[in-house]
Protein backbone atom coordinates (compact mmCIF):
# COMPACT_ATOMS: atom_id res chain seq x y z
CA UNK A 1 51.61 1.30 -102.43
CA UNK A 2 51.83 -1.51 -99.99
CA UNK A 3 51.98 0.76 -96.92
CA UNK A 4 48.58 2.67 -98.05
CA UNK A 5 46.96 -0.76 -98.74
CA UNK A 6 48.07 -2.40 -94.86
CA UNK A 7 47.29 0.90 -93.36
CA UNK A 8 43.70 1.06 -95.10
CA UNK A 9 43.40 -2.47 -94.28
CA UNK A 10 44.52 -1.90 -90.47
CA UNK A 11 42.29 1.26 -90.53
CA UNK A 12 38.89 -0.89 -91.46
CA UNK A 13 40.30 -3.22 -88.32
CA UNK A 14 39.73 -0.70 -85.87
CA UNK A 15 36.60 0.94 -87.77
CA UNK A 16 35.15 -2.11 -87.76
CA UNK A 17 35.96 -3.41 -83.90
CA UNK A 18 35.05 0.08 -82.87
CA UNK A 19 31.62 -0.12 -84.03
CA UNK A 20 31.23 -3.57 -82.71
CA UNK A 21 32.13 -2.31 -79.21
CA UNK A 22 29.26 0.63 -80.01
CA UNK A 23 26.70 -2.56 -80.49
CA UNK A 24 27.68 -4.42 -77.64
CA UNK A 25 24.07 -4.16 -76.01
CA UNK A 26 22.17 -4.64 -79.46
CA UNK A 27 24.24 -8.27 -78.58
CA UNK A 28 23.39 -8.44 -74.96
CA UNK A 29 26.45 -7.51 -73.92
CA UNK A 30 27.13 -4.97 -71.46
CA UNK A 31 28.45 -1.55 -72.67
CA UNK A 32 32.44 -1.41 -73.52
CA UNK A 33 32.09 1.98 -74.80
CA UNK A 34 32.51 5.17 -71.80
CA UNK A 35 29.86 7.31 -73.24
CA UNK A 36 27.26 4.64 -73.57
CA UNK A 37 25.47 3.72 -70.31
CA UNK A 38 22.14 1.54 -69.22
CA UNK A 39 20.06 2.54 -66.39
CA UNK A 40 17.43 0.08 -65.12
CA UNK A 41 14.08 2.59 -64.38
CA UNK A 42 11.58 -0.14 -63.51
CA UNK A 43 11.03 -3.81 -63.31
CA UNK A 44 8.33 -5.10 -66.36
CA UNK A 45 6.86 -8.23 -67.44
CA UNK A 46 3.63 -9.21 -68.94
CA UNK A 47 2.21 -12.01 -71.79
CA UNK A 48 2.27 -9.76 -74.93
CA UNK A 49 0.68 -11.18 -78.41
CA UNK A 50 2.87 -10.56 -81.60
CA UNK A 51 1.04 -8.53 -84.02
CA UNK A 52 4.49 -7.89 -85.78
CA UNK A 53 8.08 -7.29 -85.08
CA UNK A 54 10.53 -5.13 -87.11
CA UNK A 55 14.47 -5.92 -87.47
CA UNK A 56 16.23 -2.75 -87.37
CA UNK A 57 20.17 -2.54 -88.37
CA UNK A 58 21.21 1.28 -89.68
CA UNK A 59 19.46 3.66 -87.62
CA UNK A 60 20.69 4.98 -84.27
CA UNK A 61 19.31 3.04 -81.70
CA UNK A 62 20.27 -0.69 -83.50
CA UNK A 63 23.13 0.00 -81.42
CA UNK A 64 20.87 -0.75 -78.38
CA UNK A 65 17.50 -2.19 -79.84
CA UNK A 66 18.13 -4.79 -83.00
CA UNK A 67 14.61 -5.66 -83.29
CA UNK A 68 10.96 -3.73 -82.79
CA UNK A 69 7.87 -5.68 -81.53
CA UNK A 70 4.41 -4.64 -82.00
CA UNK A 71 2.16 -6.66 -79.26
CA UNK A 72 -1.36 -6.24 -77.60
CA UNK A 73 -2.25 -7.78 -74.01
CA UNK A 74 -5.34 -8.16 -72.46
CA UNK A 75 -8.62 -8.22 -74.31
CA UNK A 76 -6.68 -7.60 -77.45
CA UNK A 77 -4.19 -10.45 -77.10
CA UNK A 78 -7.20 -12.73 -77.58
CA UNK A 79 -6.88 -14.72 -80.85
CA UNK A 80 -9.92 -14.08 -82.26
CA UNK A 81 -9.20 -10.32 -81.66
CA UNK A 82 -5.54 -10.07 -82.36
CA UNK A 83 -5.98 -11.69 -85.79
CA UNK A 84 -8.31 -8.99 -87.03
CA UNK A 85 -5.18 -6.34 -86.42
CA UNK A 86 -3.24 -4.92 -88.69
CA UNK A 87 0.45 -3.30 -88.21
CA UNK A 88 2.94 -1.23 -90.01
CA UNK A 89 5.82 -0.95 -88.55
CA UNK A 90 8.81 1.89 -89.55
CA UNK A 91 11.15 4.11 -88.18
CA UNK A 92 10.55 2.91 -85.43
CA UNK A 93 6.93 3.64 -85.24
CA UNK A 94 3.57 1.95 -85.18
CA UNK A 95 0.35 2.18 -86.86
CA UNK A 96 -2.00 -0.31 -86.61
CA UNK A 97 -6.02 -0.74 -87.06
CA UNK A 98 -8.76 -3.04 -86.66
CA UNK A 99 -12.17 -3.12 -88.73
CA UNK A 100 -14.25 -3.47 -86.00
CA UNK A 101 -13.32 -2.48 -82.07
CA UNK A 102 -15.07 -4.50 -79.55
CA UNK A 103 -14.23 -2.12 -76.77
CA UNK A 104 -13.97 1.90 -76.89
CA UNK A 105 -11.38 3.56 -79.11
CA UNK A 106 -9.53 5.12 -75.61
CA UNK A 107 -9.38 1.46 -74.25
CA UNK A 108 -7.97 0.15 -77.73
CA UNK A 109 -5.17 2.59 -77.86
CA UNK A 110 -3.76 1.00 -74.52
CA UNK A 111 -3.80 -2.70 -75.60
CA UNK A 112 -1.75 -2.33 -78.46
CA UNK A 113 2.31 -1.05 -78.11
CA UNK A 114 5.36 -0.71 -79.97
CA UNK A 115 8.48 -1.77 -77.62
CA UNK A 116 11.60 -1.13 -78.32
CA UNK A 117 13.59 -4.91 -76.93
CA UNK A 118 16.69 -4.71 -75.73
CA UNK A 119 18.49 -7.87 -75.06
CA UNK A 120 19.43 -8.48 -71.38
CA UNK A 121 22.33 -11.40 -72.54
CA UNK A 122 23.82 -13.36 -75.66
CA UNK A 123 21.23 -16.02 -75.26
CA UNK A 124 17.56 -13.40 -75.48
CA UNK A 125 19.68 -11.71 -78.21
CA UNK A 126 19.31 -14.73 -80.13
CA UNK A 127 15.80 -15.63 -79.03
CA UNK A 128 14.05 -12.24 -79.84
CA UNK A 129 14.56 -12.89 -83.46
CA UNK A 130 12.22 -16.12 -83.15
CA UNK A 131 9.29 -14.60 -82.61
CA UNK A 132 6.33 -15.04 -85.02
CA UNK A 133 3.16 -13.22 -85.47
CA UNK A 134 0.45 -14.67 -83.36
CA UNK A 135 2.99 -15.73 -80.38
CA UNK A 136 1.96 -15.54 -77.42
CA UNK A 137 5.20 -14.39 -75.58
CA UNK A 138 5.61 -13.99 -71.35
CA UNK A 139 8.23 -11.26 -71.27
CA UNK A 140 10.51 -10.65 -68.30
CA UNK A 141 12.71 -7.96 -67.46
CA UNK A 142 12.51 -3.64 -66.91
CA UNK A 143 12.09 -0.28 -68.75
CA UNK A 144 15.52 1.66 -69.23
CA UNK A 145 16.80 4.53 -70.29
CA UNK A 146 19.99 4.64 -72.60
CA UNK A 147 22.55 7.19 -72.71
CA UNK A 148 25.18 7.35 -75.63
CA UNK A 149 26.96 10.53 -76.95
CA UNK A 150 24.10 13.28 -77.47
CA UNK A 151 21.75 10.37 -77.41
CA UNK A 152 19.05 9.57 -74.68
CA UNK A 153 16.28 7.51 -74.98
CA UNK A 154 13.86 7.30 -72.25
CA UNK A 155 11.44 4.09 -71.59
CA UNK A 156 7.41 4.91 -71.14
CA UNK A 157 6.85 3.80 -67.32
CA UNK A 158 2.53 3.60 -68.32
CA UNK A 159 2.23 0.62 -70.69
CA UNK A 160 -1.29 2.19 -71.26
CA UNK A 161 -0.38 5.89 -72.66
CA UNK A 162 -0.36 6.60 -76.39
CA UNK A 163 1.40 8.99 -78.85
CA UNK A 164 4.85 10.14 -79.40
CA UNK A 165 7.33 8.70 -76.48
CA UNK A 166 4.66 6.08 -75.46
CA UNK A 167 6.87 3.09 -76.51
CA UNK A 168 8.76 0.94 -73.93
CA UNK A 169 12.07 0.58 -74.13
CA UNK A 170 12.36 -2.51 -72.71
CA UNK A 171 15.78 -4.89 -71.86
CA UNK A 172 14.01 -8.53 -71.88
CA UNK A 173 15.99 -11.21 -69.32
CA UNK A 174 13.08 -13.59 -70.15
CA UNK A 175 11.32 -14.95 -73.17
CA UNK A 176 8.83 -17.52 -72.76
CA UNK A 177 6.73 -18.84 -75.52
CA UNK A 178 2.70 -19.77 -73.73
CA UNK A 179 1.59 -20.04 -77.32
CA UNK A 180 3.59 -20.09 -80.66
CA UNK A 181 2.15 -19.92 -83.92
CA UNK A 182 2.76 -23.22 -86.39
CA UNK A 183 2.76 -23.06 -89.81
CA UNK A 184 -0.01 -25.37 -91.57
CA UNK A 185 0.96 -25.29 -95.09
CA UNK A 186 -1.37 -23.99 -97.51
CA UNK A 187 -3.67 -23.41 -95.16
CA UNK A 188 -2.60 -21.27 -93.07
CA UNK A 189 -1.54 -20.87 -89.32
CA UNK A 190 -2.43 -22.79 -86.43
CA UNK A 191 -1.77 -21.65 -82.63
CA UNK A 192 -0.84 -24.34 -80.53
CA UNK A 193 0.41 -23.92 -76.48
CA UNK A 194 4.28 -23.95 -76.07
């Protein structure tokens, strides 16, 4: 009885350390494991307003991507614009709308993304989690493409397509907050520059 109960317990050791090693780049580590592998496809950068971001732990690619950010740039990373969208965010999708679009709906679908962050080290692990709605965030770093098992998930290169496979996957080096959003109390939220 003893023997079953250290060799379950040394079994759920190496369970558990070997998925730890399979979420080594969800940590900003580099990859332990042979079968996973990170290749760098372009530089990227940008300022990107939060519209949302989505914590993801049990699917698939939470080995790689822990968290989900839903962001618009240019026109629509104006405050008085971004506040009027709306975002759901789930399996790793994103719908979003706006009452009333102040430029054509072609030209709307490219300000507004889903990426898919990737942290480039222990430290941007940490500080993708901090992001609020209504930050205005300078992002640093390129588009990949990950490789694990039967797995391979390819970055968009054209921040401005739309549809299925339009979402950047995208291992951040940088965060930068230009504006972050403070909390008011009752009334509300207030953005103030970083």
């Amino acid at each position: 009885l003893l023997f079953s109960a250290l060799l379950a317990t040394s079994m759920l050791h190496v369970s558990a350390s070997a998925s730890s090693v399979d979420h080594n780049i969800s940590k900003g580590l580099m990859p332990i494991s042979k079968e996973q592998s990170i290749k760098m496809l372009q530089p990227f950068k940008g300022d990107f307003r939060i519209l949302g971001s989505k914590i993801y732990t049990h699917d698939e690619q939470a080995k790689f991507s822990p968290i989900d950010y839903a962001v618009s740039w240019g026109l629509f990373a104006e405050p008085e614009i971004a506040r009027h969208i709306s975002v759901n965010q789930y399996d790793r999708y994103l719908n979003w709308k706006i009452d009333r679009l102040p430029v054509p709906k072609e030209q709307a679908m490219q300000m507004v993304s889903n990426m898919h962050i990737i942290p480039a080290n222990p430290t941007i692990a940490k500080q993708i989690k901090n992001v609020k709605r209504g930050d205005l965030v300078r992002l640093k770093g390129d588009l990949v493409e990950i490789e694990d098992k039967d797995l391979v998930w390819t970055s968009s290169l054209t921040p401005t397509d739309t549809g299925d496979g339009a979402c950047e996957l995208f291992r951040v080096s940088s965060i930068e907050w230009i504006e972050k959003v403070k909390e008011t109390g009752c009334d509300g939220i207030m953005i103030g520059r970083a």
